[in-house]
N, C-alpha and C. Protein backbone atom coordinates (compact mmCIF):
# COMPACT_ATOMS: atom_id res chain seq x y z
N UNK A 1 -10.40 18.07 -18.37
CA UNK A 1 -11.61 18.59 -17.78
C UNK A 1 -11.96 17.79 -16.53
N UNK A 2 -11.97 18.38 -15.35
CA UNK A 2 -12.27 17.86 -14.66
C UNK A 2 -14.11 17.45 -14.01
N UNK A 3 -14.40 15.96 -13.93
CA UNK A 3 -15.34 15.33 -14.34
C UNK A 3 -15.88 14.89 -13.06
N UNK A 4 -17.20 14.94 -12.49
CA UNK A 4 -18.02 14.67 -10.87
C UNK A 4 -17.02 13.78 -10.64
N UNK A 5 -16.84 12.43 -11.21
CA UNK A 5 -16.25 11.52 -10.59
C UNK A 5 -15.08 11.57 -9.66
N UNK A 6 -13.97 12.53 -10.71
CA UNK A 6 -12.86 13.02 -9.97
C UNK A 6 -12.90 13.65 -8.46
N UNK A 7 -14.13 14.19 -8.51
CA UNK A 7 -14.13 14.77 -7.40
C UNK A 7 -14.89 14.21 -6.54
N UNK A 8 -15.38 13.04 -6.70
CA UNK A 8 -16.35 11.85 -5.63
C UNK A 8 -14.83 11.51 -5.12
N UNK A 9 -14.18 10.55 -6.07
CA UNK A 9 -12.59 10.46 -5.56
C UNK A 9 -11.58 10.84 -5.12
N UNK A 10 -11.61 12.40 -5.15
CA UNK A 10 -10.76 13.38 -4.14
C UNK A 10 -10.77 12.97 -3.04
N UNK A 11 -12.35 13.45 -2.87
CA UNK A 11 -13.17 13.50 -1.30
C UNK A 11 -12.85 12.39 -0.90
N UNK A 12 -12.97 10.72 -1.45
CA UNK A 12 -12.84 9.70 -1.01
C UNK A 12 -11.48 9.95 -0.31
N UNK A 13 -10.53 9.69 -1.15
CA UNK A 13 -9.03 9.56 -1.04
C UNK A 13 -8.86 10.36 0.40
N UNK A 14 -9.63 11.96 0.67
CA UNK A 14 -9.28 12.76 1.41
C UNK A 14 -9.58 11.80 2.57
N UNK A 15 -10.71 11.32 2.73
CA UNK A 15 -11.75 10.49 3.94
C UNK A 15 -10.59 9.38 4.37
N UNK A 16 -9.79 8.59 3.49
CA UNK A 16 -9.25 7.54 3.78
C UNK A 16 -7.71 7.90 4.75
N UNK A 17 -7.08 9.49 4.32
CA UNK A 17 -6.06 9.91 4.95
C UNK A 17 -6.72 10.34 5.80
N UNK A 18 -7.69 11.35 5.78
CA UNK A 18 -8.11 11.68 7.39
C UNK A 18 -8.47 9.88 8.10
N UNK A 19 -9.05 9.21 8.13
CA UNK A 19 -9.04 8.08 8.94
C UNK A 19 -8.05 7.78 9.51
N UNK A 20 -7.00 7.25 8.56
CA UNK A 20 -5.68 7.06 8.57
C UNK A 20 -5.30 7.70 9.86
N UNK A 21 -5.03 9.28 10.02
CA UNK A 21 -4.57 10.08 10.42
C UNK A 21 -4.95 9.91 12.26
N UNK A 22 -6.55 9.80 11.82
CA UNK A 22 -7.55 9.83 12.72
C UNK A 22 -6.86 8.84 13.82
N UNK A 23 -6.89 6.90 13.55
CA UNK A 23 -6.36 6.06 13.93
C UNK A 23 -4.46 6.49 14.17
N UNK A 24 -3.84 7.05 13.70
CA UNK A 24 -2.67 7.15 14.10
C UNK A 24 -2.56 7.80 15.08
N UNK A 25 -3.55 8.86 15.66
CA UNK A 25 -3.56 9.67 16.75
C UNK A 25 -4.65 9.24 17.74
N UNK A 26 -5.46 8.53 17.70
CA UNK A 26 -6.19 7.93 18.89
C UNK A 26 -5.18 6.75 19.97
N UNK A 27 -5.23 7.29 21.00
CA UNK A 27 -4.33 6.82 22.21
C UNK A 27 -5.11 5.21 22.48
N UNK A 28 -3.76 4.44 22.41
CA UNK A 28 -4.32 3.01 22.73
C UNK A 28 -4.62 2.25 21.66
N UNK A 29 -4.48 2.75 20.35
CA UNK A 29 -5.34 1.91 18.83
C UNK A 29 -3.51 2.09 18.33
N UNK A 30 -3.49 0.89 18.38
CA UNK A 30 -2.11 0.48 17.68
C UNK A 30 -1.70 0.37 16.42
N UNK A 31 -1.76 1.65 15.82
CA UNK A 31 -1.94 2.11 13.90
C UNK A 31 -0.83 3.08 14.15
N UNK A 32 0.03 3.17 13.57
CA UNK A 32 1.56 4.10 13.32
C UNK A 32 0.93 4.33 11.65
N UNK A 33 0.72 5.07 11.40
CA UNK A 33 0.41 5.45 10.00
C UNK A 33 2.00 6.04 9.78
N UNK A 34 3.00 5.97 10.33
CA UNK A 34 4.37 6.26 9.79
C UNK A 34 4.84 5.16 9.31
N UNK A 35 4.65 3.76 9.54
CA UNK A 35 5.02 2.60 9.50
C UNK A 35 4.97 2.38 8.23
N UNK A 36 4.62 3.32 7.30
CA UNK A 36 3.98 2.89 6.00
C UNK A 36 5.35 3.47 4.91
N UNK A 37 5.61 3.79 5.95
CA UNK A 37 6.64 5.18 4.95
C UNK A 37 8.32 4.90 5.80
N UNK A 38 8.27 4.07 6.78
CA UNK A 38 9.60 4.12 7.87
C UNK A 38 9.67 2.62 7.90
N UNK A 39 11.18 2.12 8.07
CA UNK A 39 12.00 1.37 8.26
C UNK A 39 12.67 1.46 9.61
N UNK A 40 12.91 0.83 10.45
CA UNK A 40 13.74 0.80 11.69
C UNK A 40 14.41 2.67 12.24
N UNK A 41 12.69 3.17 12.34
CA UNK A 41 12.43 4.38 12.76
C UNK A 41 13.32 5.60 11.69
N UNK A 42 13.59 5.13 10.34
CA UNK A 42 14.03 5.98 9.60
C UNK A 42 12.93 5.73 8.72
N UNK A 43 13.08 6.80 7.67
CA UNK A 43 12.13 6.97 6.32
C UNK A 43 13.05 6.17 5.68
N UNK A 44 12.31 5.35 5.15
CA UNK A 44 12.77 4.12 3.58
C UNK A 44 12.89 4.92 2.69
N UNK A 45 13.51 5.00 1.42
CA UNK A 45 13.36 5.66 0.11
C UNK A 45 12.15 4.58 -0.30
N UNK A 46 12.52 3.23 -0.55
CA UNK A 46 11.86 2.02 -0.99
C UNK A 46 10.52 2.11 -0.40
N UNK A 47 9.98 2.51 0.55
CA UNK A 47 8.47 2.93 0.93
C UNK A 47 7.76 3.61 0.66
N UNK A 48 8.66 5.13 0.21
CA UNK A 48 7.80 5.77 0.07
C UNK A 48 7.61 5.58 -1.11
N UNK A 49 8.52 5.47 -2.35
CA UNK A 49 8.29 5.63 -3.53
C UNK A 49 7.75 4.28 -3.79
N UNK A 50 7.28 3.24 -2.65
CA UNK A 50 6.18 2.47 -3.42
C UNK A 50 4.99 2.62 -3.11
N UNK A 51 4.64 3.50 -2.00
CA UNK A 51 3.28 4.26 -1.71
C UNK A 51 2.74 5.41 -3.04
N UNK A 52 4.11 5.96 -3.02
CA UNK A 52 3.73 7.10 -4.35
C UNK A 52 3.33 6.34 -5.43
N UNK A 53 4.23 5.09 -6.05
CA UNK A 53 3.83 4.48 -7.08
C UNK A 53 2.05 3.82 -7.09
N UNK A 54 2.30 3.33 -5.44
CA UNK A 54 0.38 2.71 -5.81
C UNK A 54 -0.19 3.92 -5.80
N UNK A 55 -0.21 4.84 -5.38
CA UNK A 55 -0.92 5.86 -5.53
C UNK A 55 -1.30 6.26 -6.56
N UNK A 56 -0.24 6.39 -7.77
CA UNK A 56 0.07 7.15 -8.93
C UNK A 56 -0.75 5.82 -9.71
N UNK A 57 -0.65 4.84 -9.56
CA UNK A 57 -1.15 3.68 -10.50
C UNK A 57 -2.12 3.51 -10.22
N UNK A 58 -2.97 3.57 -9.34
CA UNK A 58 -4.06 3.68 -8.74
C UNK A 58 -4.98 4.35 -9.46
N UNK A 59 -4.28 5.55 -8.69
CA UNK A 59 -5.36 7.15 -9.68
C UNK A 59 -5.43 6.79 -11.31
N UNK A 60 -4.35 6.08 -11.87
CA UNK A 60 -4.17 6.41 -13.39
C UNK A 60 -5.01 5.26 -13.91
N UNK A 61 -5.59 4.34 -13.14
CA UNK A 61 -6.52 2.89 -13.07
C UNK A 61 -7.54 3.56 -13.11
N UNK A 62 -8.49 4.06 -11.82
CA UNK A 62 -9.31 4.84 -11.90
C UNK A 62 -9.62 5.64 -12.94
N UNK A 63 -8.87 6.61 -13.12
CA UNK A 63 -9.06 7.81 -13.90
C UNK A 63 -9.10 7.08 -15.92
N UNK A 64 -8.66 6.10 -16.43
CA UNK A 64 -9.08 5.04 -17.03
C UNK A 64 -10.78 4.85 -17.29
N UNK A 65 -10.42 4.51 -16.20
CA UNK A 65 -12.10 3.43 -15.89
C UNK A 65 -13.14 5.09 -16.46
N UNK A 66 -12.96 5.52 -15.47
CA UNK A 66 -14.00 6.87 -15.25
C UNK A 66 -13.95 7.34 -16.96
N UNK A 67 -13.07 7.43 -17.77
CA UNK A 67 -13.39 7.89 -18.89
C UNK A 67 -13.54 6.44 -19.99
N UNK A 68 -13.45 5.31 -19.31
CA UNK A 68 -13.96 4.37 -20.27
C UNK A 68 -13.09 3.67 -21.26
N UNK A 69 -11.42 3.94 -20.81
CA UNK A 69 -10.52 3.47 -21.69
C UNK A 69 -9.73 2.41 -20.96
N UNK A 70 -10.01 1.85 -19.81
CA UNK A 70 -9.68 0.60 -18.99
C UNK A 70 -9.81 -1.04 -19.95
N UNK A 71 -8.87 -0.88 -20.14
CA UNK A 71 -9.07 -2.51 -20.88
C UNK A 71 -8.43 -3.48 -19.92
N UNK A 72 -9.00 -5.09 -20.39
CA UNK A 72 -8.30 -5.96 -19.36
C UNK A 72 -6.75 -5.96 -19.38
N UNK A 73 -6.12 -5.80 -20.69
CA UNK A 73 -4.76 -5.55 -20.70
C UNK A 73 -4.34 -4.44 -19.27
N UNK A 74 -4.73 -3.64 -19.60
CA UNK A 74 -4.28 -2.80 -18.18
C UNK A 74 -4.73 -3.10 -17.12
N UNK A 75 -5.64 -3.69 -16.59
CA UNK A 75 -5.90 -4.23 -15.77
C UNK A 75 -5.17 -5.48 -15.08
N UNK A 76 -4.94 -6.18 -15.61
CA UNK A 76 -3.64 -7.29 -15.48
C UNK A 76 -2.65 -6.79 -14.95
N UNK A 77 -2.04 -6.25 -15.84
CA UNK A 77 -0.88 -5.59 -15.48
C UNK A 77 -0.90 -4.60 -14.01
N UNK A 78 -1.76 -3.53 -13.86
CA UNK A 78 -1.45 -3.16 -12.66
C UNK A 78 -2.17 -4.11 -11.65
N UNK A 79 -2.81 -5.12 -11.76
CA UNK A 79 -3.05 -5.99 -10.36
C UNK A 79 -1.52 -7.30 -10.16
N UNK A 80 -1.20 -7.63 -11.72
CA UNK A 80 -0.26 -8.36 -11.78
C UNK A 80 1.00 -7.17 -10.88
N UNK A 81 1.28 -6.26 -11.03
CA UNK A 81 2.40 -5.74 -10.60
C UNK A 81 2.24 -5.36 -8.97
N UNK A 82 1.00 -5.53 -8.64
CA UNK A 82 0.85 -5.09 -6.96
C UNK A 82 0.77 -6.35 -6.36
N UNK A 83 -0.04 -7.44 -7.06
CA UNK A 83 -0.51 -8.76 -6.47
C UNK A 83 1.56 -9.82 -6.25
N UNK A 84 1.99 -9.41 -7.45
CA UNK A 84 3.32 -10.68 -7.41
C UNK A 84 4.15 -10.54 -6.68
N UNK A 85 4.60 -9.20 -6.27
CA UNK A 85 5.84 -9.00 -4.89
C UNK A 85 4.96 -9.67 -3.68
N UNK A 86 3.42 -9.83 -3.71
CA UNK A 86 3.07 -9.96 -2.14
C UNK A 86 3.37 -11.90 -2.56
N UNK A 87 3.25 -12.19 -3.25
CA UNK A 87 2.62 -13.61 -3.63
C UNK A 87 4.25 -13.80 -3.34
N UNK A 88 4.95 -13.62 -4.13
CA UNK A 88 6.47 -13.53 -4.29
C UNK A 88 7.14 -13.93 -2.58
N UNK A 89 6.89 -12.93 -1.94
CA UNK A 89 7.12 -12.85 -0.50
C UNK A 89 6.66 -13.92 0.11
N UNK A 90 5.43 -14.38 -0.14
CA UNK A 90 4.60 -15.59 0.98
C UNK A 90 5.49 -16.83 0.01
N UNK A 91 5.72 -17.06 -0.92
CA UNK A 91 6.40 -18.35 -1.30
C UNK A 91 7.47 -18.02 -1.29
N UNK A 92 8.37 -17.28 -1.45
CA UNK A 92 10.06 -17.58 -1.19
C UNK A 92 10.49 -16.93 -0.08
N UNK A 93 9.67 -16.15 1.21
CA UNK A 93 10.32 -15.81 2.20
C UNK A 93 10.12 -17.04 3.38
N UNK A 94 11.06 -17.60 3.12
CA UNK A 94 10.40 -19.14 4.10
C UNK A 94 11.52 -18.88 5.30
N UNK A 95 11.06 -18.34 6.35
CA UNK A 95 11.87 -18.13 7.49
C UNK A 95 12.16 -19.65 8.25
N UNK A 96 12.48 -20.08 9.01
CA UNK A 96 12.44 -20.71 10.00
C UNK A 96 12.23 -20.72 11.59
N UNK A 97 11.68 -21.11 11.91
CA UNK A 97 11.11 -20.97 12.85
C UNK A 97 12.17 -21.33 13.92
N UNK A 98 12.50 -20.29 15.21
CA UNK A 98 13.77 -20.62 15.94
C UNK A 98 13.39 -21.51 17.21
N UNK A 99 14.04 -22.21 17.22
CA UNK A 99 13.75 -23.49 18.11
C UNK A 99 14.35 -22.95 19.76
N UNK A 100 13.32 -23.23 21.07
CA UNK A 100 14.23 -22.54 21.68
C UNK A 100 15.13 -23.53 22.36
N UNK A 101 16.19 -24.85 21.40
CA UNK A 101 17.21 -25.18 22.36
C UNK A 101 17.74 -24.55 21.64
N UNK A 102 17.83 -23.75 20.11
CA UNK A 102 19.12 -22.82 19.70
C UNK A 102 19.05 -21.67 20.41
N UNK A 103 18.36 -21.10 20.86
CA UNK A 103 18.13 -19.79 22.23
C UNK A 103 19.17 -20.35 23.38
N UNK A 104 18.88 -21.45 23.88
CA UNK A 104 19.89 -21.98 25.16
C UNK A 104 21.77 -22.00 24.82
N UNK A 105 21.80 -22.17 23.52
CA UNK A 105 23.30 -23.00 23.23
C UNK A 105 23.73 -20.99 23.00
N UNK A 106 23.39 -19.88 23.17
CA UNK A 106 24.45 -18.80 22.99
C UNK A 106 24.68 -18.13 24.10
């Protein structure tokens, strides 16, 4: 049954792609809303289907809450599963920083 809330959250969701959309097409505002979904000007598989996934986990968080069956167990878990790849990334992607006498020596 579909319940007010659902549909406060449509509308939301709708507001956030039109923005989106909005900023990807205003000249001079440097937002590629493709960037979200593309890899070195191709479509990622790995992008999109992790946009679909927050999406899908998202709504199924929400839609939870709104009927009152959100426990902290689930809650954990989908912040644990969005929060650890980013955390993941900032501690083991340790680049180095290129020095420019290694720029001179090629």
């Amino acid at each position: 049954m579909m319940q007010p809330m659902h549909i406060v959250l449509a509308v939301a969701v709708a507001a956030i792609v039109a923005s989106f959309w909005r900023a990807h097409k205003t000249p001079g505002f440097e937002f590629n809303a493709f960037d979200l979904i593309m890899s070195k000007g191709k479509v990622d598989k790995i992008a999109v289907a992790f946009m679909l996934v927050l999406i899908l986990s998202s709504w199924v968080i929400v839609d939870l809450q709104v009927n009152g069956r959100l426990t902290e167990g689930y809650f954990a878990i989908y912040t644990g599963a969005w929060i650890t790849p980013l955390v993941a990334k900032v501690v083991f992607n340790k680049t180095e920083p290129v020095k420019t006498d290694d720029l001179s020596k090629t």
